[in-house]
C-alpha atoms as a PDB file:
ATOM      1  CA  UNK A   1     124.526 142.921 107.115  1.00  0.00           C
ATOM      2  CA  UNK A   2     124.963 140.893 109.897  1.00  0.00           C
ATOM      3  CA  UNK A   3     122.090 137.921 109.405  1.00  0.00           C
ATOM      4  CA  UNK A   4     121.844 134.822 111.250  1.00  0.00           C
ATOM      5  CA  UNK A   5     118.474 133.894 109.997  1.00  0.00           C
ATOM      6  CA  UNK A   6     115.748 134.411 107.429  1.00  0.00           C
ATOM      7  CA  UNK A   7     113.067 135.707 109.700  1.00  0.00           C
ATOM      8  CA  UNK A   8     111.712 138.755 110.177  1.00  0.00           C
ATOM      9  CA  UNK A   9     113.996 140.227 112.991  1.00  0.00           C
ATOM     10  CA  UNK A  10     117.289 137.529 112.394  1.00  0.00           C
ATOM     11  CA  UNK A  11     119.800 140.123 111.296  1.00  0.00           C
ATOM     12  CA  UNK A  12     121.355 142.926 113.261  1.00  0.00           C
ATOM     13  CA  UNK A  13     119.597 146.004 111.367  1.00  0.00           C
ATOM     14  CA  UNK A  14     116.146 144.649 112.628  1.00  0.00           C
ATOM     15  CA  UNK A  15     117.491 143.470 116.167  1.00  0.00           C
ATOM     16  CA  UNK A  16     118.878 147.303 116.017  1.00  0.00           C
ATOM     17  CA  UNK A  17     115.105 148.991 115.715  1.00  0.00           C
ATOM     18  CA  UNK A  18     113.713 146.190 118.021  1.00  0.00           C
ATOM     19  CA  UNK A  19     116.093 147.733 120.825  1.00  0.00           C
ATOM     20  CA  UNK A  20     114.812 151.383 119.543  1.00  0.00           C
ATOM     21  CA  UNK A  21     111.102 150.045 119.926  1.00  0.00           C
ATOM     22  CA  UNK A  22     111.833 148.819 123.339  1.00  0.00           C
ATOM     23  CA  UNK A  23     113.692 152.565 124.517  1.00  0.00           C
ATOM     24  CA  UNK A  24     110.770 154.440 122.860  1.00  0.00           C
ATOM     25  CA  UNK A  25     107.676 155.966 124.704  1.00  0.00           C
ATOM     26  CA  UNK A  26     104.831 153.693 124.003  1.00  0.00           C
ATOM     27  CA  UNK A  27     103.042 156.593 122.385  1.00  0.00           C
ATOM     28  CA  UNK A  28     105.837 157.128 120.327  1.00  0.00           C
ATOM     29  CA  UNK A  29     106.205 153.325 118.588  1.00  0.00           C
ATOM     30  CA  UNK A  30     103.541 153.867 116.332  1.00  0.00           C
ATOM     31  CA  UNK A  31     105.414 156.863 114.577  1.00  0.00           C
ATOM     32  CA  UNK A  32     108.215 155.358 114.205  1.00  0.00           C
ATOM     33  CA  UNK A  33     106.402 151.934 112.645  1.00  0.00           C
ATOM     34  CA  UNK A  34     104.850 154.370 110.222  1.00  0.00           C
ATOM     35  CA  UNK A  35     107.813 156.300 109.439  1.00  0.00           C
ATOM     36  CA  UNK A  36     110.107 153.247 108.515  1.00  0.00           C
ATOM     37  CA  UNK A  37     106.870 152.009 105.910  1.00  0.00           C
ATOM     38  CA  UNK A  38     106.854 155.451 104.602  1.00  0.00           C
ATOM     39  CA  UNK A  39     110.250 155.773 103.871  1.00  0.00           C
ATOM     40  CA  UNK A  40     110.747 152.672 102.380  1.00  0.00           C
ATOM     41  CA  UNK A  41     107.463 152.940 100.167  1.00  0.00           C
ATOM     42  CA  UNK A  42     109.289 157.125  99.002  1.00  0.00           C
ATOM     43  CA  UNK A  43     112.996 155.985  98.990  1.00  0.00           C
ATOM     44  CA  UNK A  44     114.118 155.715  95.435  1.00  0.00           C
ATOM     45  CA  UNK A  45     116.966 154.051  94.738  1.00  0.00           C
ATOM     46  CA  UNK A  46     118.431 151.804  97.623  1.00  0.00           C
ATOM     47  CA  UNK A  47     115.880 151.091  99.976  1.00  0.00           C
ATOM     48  CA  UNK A  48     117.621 151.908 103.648  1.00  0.00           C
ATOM     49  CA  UNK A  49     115.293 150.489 106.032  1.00  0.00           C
ATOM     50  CA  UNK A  50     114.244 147.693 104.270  1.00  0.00           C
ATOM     51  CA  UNK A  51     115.220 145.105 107.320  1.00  0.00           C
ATOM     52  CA  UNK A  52     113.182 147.558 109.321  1.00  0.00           C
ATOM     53  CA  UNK A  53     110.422 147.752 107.436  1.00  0.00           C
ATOM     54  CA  UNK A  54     110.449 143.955 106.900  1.00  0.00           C
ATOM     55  CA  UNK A  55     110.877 143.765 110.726  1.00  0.00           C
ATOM     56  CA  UNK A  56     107.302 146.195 111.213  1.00  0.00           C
ATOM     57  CA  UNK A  57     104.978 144.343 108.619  1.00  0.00           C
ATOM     58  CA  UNK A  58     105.800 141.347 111.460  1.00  0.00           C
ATOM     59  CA  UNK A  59     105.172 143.540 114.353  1.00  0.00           C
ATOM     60  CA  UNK A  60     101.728 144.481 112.509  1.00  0.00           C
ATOM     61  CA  UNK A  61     100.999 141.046 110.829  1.00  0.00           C
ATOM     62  CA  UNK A  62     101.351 139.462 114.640  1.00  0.00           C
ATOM     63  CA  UNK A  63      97.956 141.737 115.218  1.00  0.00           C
ATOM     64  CA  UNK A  64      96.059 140.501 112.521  1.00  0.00           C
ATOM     65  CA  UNK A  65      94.020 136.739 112.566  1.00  0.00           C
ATOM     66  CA  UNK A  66      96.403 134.364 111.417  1.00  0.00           C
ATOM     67  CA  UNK A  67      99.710 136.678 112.256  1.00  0.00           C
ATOM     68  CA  UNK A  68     102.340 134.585 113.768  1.00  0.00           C
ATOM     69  CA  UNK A  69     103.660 136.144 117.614  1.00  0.00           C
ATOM     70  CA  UNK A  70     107.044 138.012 116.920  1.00  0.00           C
ATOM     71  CA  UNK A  71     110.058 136.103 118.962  1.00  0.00           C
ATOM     72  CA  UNK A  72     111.372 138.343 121.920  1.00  0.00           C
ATOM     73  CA  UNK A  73     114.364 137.026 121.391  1.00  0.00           C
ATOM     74  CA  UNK A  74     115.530 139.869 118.679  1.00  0.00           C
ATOM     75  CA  UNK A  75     112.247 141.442 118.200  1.00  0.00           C
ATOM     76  CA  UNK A  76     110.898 144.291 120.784  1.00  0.00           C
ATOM     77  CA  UNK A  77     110.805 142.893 124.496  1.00  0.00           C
ATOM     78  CA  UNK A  78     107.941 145.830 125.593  1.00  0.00           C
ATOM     79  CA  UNK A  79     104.148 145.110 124.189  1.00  0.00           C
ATOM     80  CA  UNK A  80     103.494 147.170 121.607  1.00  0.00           C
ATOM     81  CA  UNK A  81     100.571 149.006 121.136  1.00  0.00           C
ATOM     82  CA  UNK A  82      97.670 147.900 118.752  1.00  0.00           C
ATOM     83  CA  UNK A  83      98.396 149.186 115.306  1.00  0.00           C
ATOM     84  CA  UNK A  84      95.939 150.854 113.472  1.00  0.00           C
ATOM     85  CA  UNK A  85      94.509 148.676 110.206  1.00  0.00           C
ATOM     86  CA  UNK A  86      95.495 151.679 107.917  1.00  0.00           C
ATOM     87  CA  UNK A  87      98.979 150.788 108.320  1.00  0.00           C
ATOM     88  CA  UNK A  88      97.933 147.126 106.273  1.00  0.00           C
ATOM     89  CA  UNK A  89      98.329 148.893 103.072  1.00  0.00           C
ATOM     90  CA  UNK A  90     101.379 151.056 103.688  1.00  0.00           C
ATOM     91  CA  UNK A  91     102.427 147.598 104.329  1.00  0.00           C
ATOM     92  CA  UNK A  92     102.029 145.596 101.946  1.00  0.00           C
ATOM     93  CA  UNK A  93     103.066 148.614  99.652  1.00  0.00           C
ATOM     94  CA  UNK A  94     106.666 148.634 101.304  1.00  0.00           C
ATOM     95  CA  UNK A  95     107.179 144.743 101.855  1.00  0.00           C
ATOM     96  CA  UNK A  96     105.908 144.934  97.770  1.00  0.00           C
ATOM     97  CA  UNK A  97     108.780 147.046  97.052  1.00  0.00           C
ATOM     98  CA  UNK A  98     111.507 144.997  99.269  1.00  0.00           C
ATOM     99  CA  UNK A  99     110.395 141.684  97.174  1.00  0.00           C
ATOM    100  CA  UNK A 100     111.003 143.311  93.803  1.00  0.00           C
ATOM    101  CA  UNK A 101     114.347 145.341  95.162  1.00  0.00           C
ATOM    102  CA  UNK A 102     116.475 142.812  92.646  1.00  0.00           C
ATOM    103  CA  UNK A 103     119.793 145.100  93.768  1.00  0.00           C
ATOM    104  CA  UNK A 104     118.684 145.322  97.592  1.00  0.00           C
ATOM    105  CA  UNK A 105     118.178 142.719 100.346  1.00  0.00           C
ATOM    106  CA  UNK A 106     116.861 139.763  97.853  1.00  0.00           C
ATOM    107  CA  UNK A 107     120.161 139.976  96.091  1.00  0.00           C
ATOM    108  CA  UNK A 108     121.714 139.519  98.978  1.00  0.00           C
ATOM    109  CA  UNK A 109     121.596 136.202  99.996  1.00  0.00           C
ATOM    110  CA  UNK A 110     124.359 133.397  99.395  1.00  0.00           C
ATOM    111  CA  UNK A 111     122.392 130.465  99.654  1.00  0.00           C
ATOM    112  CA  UNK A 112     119.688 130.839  97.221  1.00  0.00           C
ATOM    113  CA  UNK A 113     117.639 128.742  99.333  1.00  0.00           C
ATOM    114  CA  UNK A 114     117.989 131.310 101.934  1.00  0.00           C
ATOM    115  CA  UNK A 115     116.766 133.831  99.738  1.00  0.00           C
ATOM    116  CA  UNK A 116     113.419 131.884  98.298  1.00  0.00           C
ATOM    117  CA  UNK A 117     113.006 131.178 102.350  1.00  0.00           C
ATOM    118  CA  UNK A 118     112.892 135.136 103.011  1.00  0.00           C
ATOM    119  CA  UNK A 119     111.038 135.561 100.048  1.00  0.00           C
ATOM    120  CA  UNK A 120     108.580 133.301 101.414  1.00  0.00           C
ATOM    121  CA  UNK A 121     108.592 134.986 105.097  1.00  0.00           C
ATOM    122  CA  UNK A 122     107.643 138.145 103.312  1.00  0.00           C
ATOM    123  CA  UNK A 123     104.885 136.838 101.054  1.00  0.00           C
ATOM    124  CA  UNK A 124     103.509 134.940 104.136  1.00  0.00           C
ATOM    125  CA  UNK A 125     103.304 138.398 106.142  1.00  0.00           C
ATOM    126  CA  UNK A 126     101.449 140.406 102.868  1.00  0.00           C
ATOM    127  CA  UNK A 127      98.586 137.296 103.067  1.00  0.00           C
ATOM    128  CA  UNK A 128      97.970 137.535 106.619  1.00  0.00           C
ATOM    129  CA  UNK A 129      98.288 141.619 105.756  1.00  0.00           C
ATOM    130  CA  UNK A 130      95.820 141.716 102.716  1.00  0.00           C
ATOM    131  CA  UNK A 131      92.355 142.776 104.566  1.00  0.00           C
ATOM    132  CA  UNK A 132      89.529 139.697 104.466  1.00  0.00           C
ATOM    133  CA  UNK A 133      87.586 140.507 101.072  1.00  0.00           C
ATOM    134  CA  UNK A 134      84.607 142.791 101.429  1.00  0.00           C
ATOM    135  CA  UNK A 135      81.332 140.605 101.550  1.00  0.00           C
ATOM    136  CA  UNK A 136      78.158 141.488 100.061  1.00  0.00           C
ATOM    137  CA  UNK A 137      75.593 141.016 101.893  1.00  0.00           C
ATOM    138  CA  UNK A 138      72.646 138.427 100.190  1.00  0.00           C
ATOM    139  CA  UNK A 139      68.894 139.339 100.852  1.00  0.00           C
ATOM    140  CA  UNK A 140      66.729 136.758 102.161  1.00  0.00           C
ATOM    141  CA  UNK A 141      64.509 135.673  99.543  1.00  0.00           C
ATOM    142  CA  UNK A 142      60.750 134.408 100.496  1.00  0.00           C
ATOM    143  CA  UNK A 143      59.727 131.342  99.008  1.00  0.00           C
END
């Protein structure tokens, strides 16, 4: 794994599906968003696209209120399109599964500051993921 970095699109796996973003019809980015998440949520054993998917939950956390903008540096250069909010969970569900892959990419760092960085990035994209809690509405009560 060729990583420079501990953010979201900082190694050359992510950089790799930026550039496949960017080359894909903008009808088309969605799918293959989704398809990453999905994979990485079914894969059992070693989890593949985890960079990917790690690289996605940024592309989709930028579109939510408090989402930080992904750097066009190694992330996608085209816009992409809005993401629908049923993609949150498939999300969280996939970057859930990276965090507790003890064998995969958290194993992998040599600096374990690195690693609790990374770990960080991740937990910092399922908060601004999580959808707000649902409110209840309160009745107006007449003296």
């Amino acid at each position: 794994m060729g990583t420079w970095a501990t953010g979201p699109f900082d190694n050359d796996t992510a950089a790799d599906f930026a550039d496949a973003l960017d080359d894909a019809k903008p009808e088309e980015r969605e799918a293959l968003i989704r398809g990453v998440l999905t994979r990485t949520v079914d894969a059992s054993g070693y989890l593949t696209e985890a960079e990917e998917a790690v690289a996605a939950a940024a592309l989709i956390a930028a579109q939510c209120p408090g989402g930080e903008p992904v750097d066009t540096s190694f992330g996608p250069e085209t816009p992409m399109p809005t993401f629908p909010s049923d993609l949150r969970p498939l999300v969280d569900e996939a970057l859930a599964r990276i965090v507790s892959d003890e064998s995969g990419l958290a194993a992998n760092w040599v600096d374990s500051r690195d690693g609790r960085q990374w770990r960080a990035t991740l937990n910092r994209l399922r908060v601004v993921l999580a959808p707000p809690p649902p409110t209840i509405p309160l009745f107006d009560i007449e003296p």
